[in-house]
C-alpha atoms as a PDB file:
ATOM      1  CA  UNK A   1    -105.395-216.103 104.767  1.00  0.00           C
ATOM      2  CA  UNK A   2    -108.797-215.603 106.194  1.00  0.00           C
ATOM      3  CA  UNK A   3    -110.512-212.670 105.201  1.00  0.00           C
ATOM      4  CA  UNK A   4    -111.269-209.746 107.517  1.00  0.00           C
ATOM      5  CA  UNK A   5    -114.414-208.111 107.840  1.00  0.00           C
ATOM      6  CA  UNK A   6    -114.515-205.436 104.627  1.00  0.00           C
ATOM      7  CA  UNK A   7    -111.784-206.573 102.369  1.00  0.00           C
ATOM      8  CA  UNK A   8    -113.137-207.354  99.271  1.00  0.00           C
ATOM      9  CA  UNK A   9    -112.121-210.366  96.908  1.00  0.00           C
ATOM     10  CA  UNK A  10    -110.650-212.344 100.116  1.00  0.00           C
ATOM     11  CA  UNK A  11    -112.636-215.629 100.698  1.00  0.00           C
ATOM     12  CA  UNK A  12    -112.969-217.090 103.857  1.00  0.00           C
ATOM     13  CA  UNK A  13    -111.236-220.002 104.678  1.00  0.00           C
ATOM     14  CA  UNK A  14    -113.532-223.539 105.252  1.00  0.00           C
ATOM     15  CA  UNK A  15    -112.627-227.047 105.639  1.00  0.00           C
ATOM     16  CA  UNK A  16    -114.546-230.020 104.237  1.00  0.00           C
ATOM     17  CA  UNK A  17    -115.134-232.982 106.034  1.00  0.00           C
ATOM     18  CA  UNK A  18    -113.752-236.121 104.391  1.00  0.00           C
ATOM     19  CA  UNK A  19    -114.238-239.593 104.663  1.00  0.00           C
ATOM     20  CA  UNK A  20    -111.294-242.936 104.737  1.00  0.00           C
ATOM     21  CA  UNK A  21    -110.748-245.478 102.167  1.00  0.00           C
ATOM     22  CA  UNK A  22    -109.146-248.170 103.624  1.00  0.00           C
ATOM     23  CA  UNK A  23    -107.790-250.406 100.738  1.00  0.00           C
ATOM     24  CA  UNK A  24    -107.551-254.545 101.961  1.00  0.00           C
ATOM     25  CA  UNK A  25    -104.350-254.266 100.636  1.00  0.00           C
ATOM     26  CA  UNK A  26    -103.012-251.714 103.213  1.00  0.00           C
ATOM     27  CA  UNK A  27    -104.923-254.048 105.951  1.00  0.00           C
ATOM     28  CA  UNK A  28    -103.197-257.285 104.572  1.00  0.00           C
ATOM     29  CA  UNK A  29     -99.749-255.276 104.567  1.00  0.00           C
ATOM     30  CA  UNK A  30     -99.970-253.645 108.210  1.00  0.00           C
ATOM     31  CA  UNK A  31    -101.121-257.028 109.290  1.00  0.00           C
ATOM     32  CA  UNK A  32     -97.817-258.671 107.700  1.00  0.00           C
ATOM     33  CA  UNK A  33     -95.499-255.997 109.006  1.00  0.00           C
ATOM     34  CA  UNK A  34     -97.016-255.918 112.840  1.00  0.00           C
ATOM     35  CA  UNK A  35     -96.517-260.036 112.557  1.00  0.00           C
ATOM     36  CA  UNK A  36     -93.135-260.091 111.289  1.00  0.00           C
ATOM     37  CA  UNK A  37     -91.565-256.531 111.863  1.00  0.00           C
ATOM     38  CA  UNK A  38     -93.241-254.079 114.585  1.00  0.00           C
ATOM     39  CA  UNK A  39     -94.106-257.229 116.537  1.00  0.00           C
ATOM     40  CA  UNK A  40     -94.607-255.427 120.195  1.00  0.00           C
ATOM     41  CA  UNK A  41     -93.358-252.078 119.253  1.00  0.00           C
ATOM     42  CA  UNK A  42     -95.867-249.607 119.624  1.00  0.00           C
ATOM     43  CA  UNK A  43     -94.168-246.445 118.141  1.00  0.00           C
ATOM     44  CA  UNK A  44     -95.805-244.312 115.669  1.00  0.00           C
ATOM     45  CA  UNK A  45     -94.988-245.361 112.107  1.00  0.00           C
ATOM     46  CA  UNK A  46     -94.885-243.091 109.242  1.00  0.00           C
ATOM     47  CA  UNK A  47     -97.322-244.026 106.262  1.00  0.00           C
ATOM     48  CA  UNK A  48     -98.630-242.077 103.313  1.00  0.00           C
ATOM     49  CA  UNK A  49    -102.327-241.709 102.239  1.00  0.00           C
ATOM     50  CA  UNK A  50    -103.881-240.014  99.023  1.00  0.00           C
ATOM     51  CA  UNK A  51    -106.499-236.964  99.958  1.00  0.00           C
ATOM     52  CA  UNK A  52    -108.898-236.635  96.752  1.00  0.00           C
ATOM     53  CA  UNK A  53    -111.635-233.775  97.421  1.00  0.00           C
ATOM     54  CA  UNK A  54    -112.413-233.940  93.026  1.00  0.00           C
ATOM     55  CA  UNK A  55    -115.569-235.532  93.623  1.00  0.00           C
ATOM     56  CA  UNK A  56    -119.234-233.961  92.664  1.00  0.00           C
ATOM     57  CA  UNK A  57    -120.985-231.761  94.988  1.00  0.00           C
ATOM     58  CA  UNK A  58    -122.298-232.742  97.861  1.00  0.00           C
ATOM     59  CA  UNK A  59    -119.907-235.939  98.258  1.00  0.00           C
ATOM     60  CA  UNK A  60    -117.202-235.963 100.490  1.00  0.00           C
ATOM     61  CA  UNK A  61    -113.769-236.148 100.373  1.00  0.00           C
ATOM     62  CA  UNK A  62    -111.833-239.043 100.279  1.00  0.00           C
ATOM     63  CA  UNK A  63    -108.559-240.024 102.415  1.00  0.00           C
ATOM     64  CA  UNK A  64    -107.331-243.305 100.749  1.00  0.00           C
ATOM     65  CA  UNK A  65    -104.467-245.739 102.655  1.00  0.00           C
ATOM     66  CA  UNK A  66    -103.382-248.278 100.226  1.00  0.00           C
ATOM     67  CA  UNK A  67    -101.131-251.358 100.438  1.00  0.00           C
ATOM     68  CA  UNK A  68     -97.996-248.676  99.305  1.00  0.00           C
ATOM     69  CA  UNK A  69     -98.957-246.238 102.292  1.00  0.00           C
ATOM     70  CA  UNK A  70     -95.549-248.115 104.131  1.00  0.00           C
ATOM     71  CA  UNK A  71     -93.623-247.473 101.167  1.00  0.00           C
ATOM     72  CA  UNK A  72     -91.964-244.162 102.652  1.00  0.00           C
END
């Protein structure tokens, strides 16, 4: 919840940029399943990715897609 003008101990809400980590494994393993599997289909496909914002100050945050993002 965003806070309103005058309510005390309410933060308001911000987003952080990130940046994407994109593992050769999950290249290697979309490039084997669009070969052998999707072939000419062009539907969406559900996949899972890791969102890390731990890092230091000042770095960004870090969206990572690795070889197990088709494991769903």
């Amino acid at each position: 919840m965003a806070a309103a003008p005058g309510d005390p101990g309410l933060s308001k809400l911000q987003f952080a940029p990130f940046s994407s980590a994109l593992d050769v494994g999950f290249w290697h393993e979309l490039t084997q399943r669009k070969l052998n599997e999707y072939r000419l289909d062009e539907a969406p496909k559900d996949i899972k990715g890791y969102y890390y914002n731990g890092d230091s100050a000042g770095l960004p945050a870090r969206l990572t897609l690795e070889f197990s993002a088709f494991d769903m």
